[in-house]
Protein backbone atom coordinates (compact mmCIF):
# COMPACT_ATOMS: atom_id res chain seq x y z
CA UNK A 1 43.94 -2.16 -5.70
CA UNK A 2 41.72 -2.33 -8.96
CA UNK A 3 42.32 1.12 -11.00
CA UNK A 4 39.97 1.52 -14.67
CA UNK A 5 40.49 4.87 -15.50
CA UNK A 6 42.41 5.30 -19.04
CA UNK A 7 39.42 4.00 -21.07
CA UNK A 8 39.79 5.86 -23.92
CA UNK A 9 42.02 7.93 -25.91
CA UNK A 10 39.79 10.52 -25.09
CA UNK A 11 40.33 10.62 -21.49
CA UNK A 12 44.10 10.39 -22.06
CA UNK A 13 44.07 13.21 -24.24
CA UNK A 14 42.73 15.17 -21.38
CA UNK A 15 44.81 14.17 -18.82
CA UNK A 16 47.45 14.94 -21.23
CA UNK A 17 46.24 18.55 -21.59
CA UNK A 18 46.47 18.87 -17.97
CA UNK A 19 50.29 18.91 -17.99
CA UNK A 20 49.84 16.43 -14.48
CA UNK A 21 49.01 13.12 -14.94
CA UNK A 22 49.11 10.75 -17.81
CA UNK A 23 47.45 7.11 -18.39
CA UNK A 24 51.56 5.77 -18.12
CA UNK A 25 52.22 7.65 -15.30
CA UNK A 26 48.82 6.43 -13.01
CA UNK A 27 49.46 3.14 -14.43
CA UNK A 28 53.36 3.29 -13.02
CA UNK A 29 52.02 4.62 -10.01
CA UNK A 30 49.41 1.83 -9.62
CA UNK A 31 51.64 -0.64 -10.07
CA UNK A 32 53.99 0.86 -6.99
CA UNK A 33 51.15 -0.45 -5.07
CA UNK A 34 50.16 3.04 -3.05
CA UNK A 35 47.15 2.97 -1.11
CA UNK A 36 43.77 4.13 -1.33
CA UNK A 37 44.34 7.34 -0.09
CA UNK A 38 47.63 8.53 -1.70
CA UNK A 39 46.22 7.02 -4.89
CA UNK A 40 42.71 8.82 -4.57
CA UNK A 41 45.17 12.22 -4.25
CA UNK A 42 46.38 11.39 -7.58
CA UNK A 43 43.46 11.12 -9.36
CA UNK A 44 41.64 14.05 -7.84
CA UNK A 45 42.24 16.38 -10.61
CA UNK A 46 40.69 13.69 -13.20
CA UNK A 47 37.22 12.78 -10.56
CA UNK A 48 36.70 16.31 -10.39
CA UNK A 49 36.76 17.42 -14.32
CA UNK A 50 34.78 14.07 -15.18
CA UNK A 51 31.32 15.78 -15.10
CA UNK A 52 32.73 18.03 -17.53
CA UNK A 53 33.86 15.82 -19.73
CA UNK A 54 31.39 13.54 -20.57
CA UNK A 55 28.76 14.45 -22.82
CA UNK A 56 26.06 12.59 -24.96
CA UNK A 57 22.77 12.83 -26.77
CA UNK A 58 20.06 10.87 -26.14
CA UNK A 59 19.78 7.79 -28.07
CA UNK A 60 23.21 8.18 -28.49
CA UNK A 61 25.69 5.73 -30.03
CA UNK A 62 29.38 4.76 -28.34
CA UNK A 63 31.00 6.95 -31.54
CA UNK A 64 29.26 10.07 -30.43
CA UNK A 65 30.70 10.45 -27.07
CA UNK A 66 34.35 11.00 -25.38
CA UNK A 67 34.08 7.75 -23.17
CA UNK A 68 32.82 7.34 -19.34
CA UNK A 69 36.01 7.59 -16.95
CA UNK A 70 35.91 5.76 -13.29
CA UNK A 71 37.36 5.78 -9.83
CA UNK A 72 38.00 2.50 -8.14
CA UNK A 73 38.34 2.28 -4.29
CA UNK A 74 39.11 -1.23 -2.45
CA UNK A 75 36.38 -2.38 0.33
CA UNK A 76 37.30 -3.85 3.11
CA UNK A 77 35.03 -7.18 1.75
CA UNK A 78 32.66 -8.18 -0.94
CA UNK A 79 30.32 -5.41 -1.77
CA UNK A 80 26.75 -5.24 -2.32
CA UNK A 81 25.39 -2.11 -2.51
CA UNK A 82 26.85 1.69 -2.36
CA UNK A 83 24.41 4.32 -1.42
CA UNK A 84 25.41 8.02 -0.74
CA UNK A 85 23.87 11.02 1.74
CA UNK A 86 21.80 13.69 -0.13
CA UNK A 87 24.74 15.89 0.48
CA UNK A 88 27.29 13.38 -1.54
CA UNK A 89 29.99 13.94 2.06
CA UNK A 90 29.39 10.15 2.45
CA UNK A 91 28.51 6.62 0.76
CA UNK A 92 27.62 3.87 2.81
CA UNK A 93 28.61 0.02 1.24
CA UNK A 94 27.61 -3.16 2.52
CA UNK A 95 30.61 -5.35 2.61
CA UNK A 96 30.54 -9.35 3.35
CA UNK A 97 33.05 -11.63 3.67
CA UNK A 98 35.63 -9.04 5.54
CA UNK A 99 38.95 -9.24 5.55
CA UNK A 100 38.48 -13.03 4.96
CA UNK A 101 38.62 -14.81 1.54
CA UNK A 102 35.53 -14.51 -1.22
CA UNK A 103 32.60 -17.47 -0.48
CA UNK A 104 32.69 -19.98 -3.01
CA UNK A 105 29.67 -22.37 -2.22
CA UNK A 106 26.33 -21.56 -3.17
CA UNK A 107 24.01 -18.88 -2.55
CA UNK A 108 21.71 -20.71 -0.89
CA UNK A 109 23.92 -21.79 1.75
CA UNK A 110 26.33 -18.64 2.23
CA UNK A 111 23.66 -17.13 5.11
CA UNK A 112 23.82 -20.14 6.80
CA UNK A 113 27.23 -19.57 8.11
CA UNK A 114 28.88 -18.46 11.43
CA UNK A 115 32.27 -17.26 10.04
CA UNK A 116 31.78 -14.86 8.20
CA UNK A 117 31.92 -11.11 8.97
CA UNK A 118 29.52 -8.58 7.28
CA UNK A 119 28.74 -4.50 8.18
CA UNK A 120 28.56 -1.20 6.49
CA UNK A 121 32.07 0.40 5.70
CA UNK A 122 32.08 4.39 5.57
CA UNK A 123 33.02 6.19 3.04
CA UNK A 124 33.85 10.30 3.40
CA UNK A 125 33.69 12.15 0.12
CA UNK A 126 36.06 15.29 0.35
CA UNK A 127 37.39 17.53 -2.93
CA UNK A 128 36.18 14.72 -5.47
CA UNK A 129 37.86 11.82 -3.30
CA UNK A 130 36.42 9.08 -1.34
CA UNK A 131 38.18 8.08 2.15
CA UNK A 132 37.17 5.03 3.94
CA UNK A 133 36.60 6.31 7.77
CA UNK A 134 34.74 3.77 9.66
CA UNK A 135 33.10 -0.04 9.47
CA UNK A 136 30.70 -1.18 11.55
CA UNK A 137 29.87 -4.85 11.97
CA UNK A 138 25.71 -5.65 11.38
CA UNK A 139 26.18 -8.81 13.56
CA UNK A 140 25.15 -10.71 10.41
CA UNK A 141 26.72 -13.12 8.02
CA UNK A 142 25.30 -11.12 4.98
CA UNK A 143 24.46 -7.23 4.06
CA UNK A 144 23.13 -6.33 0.95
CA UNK A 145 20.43 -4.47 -0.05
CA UNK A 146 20.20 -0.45 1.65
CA UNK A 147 18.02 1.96 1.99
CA UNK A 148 18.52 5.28 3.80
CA UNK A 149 14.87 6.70 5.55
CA UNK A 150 13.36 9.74 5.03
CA UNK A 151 15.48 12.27 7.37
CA UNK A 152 18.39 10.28 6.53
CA UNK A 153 18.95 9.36 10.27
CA UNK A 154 18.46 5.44 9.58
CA UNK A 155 20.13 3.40 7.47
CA UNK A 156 18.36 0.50 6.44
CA UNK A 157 20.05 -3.46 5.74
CA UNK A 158 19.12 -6.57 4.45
CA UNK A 159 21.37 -8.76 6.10
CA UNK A 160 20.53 -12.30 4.92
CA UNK A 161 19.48 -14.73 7.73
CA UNK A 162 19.33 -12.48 10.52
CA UNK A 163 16.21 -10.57 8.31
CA UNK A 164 16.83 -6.24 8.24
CA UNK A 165 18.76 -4.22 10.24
CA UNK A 166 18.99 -1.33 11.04
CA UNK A 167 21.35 1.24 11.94
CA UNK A 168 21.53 5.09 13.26
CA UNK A 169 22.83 7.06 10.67
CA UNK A 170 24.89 9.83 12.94
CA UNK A 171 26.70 6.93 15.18
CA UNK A 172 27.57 4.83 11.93
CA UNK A 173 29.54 7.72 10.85
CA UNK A 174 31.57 7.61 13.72
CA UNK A 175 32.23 3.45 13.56
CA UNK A 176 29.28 2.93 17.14
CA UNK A 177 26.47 2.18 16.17
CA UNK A 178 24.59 -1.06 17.30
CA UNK A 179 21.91 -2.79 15.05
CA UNK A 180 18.10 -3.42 15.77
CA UNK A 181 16.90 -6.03 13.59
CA UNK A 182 13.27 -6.85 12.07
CA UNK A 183 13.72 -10.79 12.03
CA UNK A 184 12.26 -12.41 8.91
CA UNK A 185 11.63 -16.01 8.44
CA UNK A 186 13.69 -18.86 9.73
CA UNK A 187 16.88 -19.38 7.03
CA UNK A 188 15.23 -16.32 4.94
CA UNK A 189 17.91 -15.16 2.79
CA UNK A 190 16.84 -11.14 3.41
CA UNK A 191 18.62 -9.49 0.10
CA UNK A 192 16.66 -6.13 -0.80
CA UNK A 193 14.77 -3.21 1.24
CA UNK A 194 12.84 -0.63 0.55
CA UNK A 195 10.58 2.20 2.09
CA UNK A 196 7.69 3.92 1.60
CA UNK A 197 7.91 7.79 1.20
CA UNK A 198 7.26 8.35 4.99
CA UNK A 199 9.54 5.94 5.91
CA UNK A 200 6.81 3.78 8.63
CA UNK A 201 6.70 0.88 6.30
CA UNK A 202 9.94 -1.11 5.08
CA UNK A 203 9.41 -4.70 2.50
CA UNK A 204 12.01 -6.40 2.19
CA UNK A 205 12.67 -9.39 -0.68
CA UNK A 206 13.50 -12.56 1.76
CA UNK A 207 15.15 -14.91 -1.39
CA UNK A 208 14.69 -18.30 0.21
CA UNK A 209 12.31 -17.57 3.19
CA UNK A 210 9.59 -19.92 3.44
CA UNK A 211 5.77 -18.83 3.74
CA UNK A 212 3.08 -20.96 3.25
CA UNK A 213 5.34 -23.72 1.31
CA UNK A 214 6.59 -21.04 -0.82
CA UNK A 215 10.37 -20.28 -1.12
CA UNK A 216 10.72 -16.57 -1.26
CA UNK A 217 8.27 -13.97 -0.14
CA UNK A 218 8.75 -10.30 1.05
CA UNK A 219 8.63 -9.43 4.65
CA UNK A 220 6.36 -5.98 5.88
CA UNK A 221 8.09 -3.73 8.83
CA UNK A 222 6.77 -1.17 10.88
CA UNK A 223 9.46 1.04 11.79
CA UNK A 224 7.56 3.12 14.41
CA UNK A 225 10.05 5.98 13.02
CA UNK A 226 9.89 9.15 15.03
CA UNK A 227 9.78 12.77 13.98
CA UNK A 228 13.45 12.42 14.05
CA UNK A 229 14.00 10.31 11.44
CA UNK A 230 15.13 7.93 14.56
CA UNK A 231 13.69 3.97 14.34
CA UNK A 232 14.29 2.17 17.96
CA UNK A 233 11.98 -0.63 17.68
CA UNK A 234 11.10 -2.03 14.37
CA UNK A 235 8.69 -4.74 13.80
CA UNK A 236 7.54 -7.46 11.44
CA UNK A 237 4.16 -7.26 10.93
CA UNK A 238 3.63 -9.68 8.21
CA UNK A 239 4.91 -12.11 5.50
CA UNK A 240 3.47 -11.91 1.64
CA UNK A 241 4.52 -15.92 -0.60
CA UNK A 242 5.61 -14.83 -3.47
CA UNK A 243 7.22 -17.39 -4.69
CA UNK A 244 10.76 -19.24 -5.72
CA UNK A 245 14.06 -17.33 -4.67
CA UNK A 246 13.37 -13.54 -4.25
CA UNK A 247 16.26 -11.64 -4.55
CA UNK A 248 14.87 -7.95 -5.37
CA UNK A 249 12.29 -5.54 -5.24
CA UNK A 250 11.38 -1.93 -6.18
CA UNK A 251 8.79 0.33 -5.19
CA UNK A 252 6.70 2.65 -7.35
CA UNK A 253 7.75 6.53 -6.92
CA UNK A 254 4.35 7.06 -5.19
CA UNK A 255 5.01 4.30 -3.01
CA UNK A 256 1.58 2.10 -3.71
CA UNK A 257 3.09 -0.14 -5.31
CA UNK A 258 5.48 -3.06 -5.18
CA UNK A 259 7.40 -5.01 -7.77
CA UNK A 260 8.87 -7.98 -6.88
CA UNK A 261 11.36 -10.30 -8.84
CA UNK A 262 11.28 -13.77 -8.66
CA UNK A 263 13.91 -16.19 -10.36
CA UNK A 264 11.58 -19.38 -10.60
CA UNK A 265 8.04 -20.73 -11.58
CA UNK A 266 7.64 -23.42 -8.90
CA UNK A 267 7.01 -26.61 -10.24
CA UNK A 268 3.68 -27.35 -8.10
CA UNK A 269 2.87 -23.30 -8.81
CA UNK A 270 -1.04 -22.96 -8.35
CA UNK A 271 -1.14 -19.26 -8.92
CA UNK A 272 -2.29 -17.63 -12.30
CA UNK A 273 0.67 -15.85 -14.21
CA UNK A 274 0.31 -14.09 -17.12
CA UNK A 275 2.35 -14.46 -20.38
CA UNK A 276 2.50 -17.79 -20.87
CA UNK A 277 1.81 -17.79 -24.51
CA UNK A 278 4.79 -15.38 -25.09
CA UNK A 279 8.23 -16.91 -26.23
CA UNK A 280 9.93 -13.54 -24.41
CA UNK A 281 8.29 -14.24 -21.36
CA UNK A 282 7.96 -17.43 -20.62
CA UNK A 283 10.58 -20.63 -21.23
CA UNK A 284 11.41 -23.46 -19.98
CA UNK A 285 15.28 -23.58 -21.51
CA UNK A 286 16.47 -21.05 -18.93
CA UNK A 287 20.67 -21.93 -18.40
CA UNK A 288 22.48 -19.65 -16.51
CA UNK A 289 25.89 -21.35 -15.98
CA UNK A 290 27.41 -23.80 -18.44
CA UNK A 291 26.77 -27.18 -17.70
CA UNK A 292 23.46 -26.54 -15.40
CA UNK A 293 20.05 -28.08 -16.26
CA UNK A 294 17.85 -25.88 -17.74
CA UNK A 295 15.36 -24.09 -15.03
CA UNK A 296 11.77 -22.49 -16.38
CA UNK A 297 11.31 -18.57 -16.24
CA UNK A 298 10.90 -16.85 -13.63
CA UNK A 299 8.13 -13.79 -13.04
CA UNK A 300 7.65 -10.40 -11.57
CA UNK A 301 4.51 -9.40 -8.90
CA UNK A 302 2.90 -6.86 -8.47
CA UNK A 303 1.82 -5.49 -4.57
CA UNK A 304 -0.60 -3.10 -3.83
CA UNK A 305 0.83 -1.64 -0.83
CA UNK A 306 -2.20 -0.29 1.17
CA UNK A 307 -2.75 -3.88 0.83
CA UNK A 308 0.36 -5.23 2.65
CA UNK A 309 0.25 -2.79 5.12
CA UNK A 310 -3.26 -3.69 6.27
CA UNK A 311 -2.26 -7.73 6.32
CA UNK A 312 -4.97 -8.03 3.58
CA UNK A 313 -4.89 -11.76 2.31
CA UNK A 314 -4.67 -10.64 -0.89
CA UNK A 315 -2.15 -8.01 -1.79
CA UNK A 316 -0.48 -9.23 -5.08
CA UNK A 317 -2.71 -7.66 -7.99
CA UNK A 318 -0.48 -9.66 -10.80
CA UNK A 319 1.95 -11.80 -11.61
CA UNK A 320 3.49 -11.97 -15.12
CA UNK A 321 6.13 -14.13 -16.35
CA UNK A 322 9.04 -12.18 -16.90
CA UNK A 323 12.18 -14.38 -18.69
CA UNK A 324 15.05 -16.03 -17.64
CA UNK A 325 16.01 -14.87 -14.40
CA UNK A 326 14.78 -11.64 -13.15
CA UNK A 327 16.46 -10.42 -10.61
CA UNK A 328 15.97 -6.31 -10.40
CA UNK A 329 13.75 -3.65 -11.01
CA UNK A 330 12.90 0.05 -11.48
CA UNK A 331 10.37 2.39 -12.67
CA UNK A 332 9.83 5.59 -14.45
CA UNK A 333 8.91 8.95 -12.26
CA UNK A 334 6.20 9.01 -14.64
CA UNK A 335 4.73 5.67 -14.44
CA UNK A 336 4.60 4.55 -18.24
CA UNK A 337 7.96 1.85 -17.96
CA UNK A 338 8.89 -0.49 -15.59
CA UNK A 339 12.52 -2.06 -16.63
CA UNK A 340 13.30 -5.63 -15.43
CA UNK A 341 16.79 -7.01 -15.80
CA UNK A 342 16.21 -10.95 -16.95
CA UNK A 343 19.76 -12.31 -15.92
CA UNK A 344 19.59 -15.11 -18.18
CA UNK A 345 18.32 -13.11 -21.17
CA UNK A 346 20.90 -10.99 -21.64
CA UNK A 347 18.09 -8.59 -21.61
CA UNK A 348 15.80 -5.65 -19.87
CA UNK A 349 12.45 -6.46 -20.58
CA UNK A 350 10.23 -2.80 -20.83
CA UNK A 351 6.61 -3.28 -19.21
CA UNK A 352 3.59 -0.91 -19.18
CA UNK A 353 2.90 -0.46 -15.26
CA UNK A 354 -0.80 0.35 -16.02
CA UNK A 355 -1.17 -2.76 -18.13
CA UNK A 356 0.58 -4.95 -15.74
CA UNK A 357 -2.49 -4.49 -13.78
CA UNK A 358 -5.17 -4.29 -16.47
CA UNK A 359 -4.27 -6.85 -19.44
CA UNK A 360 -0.85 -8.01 -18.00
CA UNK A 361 -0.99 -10.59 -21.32
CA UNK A 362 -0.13 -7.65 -23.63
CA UNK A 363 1.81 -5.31 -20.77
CA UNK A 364 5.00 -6.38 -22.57
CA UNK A 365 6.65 -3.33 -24.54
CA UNK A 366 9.80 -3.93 -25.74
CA UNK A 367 12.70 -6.41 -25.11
CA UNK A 368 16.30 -4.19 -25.03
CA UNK A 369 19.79 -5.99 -25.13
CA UNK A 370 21.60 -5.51 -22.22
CA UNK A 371 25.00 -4.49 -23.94
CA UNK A 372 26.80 -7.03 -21.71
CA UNK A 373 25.90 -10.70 -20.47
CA UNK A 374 24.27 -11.57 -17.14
CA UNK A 375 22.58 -7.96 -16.41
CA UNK A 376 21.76 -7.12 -13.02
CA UNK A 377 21.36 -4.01 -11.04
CA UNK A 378 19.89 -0.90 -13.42
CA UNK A 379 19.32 2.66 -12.55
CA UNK A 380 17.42 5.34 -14.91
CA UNK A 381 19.83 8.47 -15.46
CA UNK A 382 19.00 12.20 -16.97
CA UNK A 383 15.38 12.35 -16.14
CA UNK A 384 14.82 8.62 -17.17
CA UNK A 385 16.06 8.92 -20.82
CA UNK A 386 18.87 6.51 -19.86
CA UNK A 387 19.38 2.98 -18.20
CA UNK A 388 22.54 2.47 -16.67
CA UNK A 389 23.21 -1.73 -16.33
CA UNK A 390 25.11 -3.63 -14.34
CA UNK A 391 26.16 -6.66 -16.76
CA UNK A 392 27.46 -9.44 -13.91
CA UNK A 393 28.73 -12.00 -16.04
CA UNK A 394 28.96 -13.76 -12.43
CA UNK A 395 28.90 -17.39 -14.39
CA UNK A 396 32.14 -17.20 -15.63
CA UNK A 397 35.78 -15.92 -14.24
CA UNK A 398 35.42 -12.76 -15.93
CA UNK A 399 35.09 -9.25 -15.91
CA UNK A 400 31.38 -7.53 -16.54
CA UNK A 401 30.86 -4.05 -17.46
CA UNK A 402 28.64 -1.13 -17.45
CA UNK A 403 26.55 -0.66 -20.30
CA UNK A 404 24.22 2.91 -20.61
CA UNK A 405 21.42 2.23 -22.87
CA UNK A 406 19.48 5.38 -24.60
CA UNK A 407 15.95 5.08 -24.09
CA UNK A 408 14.55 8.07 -26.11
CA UNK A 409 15.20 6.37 -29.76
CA UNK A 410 15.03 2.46 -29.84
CA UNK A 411 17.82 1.11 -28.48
CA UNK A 412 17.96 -1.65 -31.36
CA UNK A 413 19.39 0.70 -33.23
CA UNK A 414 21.98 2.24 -31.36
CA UNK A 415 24.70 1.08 -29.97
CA UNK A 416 24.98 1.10 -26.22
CA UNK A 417 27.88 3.07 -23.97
CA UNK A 418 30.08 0.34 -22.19
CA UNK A 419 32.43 0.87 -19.45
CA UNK A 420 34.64 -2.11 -18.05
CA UNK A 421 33.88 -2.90 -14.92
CA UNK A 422 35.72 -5.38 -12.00
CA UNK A 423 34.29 -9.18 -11.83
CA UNK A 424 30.20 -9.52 -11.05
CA UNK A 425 29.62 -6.08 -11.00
CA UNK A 426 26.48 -6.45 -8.87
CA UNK A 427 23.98 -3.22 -8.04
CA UNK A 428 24.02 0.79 -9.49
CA UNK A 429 23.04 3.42 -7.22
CA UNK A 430 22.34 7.77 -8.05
CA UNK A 431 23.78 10.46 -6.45
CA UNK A 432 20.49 12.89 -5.46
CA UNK A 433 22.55 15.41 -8.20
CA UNK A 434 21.96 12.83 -10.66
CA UNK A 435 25.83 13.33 -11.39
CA UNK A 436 27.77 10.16 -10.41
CA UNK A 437 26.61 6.54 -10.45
CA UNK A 438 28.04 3.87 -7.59
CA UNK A 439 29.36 0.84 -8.94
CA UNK A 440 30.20 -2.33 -6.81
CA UNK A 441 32.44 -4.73 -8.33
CA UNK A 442 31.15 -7.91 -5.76
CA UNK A 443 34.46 -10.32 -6.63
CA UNK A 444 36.83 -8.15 -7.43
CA UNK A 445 35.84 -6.02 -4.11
CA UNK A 446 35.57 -2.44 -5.21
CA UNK A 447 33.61 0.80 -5.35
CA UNK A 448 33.26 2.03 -8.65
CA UNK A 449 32.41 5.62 -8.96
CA UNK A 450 31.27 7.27 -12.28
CA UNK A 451 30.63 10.19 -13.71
CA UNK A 452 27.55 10.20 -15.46
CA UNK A 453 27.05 11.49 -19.08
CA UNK A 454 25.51 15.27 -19.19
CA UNK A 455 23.05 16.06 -22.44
């Protein structure tokens, strides 16, 4: 089992001062090999005091602070995505490749095949520790992307090939429950979902689904969702092209709009895209692992979402080139930023939402250094004055970390808050407390729970 928790001599001065634990004596115990759960009863004391520990200003630099601590738990497989119940007492993961070796071929291919096992493992939080209580299998070779629906009685999958699933929230908890799916397109590759406020509408970013001779596009549910919270019979109402390998989208707080990454200009594109005169934007020298050809840039749309949901023919309101590689999203509560992690940049490009819309050639704001290399899944902390970033570095046999970014002062002047993380640290999600991100360490086949700085 992975264990990252003496980061600093900060933290080991603490545990010191608690007269009960030490960084040599975890380490020793680590290396005895106990399990998750005897381990996670060591630690306990050190989860619970880490909101209290960590403190920071905004705009702050890595000197000003004691350090981030972490928990690491082993998953039963590769994990995707982590997300928790309002009421923190469990976090649901998306696990591939179970109890069977990591995938090495390419993404492309790894929905394509019949051997591999994929679900939703269970976790139960309980006095600052995580147990894992239950797995259930989605019947699909891949599950990624989750989204829980408003009542919290659904939990919602992509699950690669087999399109979204999804599951009852109450019978997952006790290892029954039985996926309905929302099939997508034929070999589609289903990564993300998301939902709109009221939970009847699900889109979900289908990476290599094909629609109308594009690769990639984003698939529109109707979940028929019942005053319960309950979905028995979802649908798939319609398919939007927009364009080469989708792996990720967001949607707008107020749920009208979409934002949807895509990695690739195609090389027959006929659609307008904004930003082509901008070096940041738009490239064609794009190399993401060593020894690759170079690839152009890839772009971000925009989808009005009454739009989708009415099958209009034509929903995307903008399209604007967006770097090397971007492959998440996520916007402000207020509108005025919309942060997309460019992969191959080493960067999050800052956009004006309005101006996406309105004169998407000068929406640009800023370009921010990601603190790490290959950055992937973000998530805005302490009422959006932060950006927590997943930095991958999936190209290489090496560890990524997290990097926490102040947004209030310009973060070219300040140095960013790093945490090591396990190997392709992949996607971030929030408790509803705001009080402890969820890591997932994709290779290395963790959970990586972290307390998050306090002003």
């Amino acid at each position: 089992m992975l264990v990252d928790l003496c980061m600093d001599s900060g933290i080991s001065h603490i545990m010191q001062l608690s007269n009960r634990f030490s960084c040599a004596s975890l380490t020793s115990a680590t290396n005895r090999a106990l399990s998750v759960s005897s381990f996670s009863r060591a630690i306990r004391l050190v989860f619970t005091l880490g909101p209290f520990l960590l403190f920071a200003r905004y705009g702050f630099a890595a000197s000003q602070v004691s350090g981030l601590h972490s928990v690491l738990y082993a998953t039963r497989g590769n994990p995707t995505t982590a997300i928790s119940t309002r009421d923190g007492r469990y976090v649901f993961v998306s696990v591939t490749n179970v109890d069977q070796p990591n995938f090495s071929g390419p993404d492309s291919v790894a929905g394509g095949r019949k051997d591999a096992v994929s679900g939703i493992e269970v976790f139960r939080r309980a006095h600052g520790t995580l147990t894992s209580i239950a797995f259930v299998r989605t019947g699909s070779t891949g599950a990624n992307g989750l989204v829980l629906l408003r009542g919290e009685r659904t939990l919602v999958i992509g699950v690669g090939d087999e399109g979204v699933a999804f599951l009852d929230v109450r019978d997952l908890i006790h290892g029954k429950a039985q996926p309905r799916f929302a099939h997508q397109t034929q070999a589609a590759g289903t990564f993300d979902v998301v939902a709109g406020p009221d939970g009847r509408y699900v889109f979900s970013s289908n990476e290599y689904g094909t629609v109308d001779g594009q690769r990639g596009s984003v698939g529109v549910i109707a979940t028929y969702i019942d005053r319960h919270g309950r979905v028995l019979d979802p649908k798939t109402i319609g398919q939007i092209a927009v364009g080469d390998v989708v792996p990720s989208l967001s949607i707008s707080p107020d749920g009208t709009r979409l934002y949807v990454a895509s990695e690739l200009i195609r090389a027959q594109n006929s659609h307008s895209i904004a930003g082509s005169g901008n070096p940041r934007l738009s490239k064609s020298d794009c190399v993401q692992r060593q020894g690759t050809p170079p690839r152009p840039n890839g772009y971000i749309s925009v989808i009005d979402v009454h739009r989708a949901v009415a099958l209009s023919d034509s929903p995307i309101v903008a399209r604007v080139a967006s770097g090397c590689s971007p492959v998440r999203l996520v916007e402000t509560a207020d509108a005025r930023e919309l942060f997309v992690s460019a992969r191959g940049d080493n960067a999050i490009l800052a956009f004006d939402p309005a101006l996406l819309e309105t004169d998407p050639e000068h929406a640009l704001l800023r370009s921010i250094p990601s603190g790490g290399t290959a950055p992937v899944g973000m998530r805005l902390l302490q009422g959006d004055h932060m950006l927590a970033v997943a930095n991958s570095n999936r190209f290489v046999d090496l560890n990524g970390n997290l990097a926490i970014l102040g947004l209030s002062v310009d973060p070219q002047d300040t140095k960013p808050l790093l945490l090591s993380a396990g190997r392709f640290p992949r996607n971030l999600s929030l408790s509803s407390d705001g009080m402890t991100l969820y890591l997932t360490n994709y290779t290395s086949r963790s959970l990586q729970v972290i307390g998050v700085p306090q002003h």
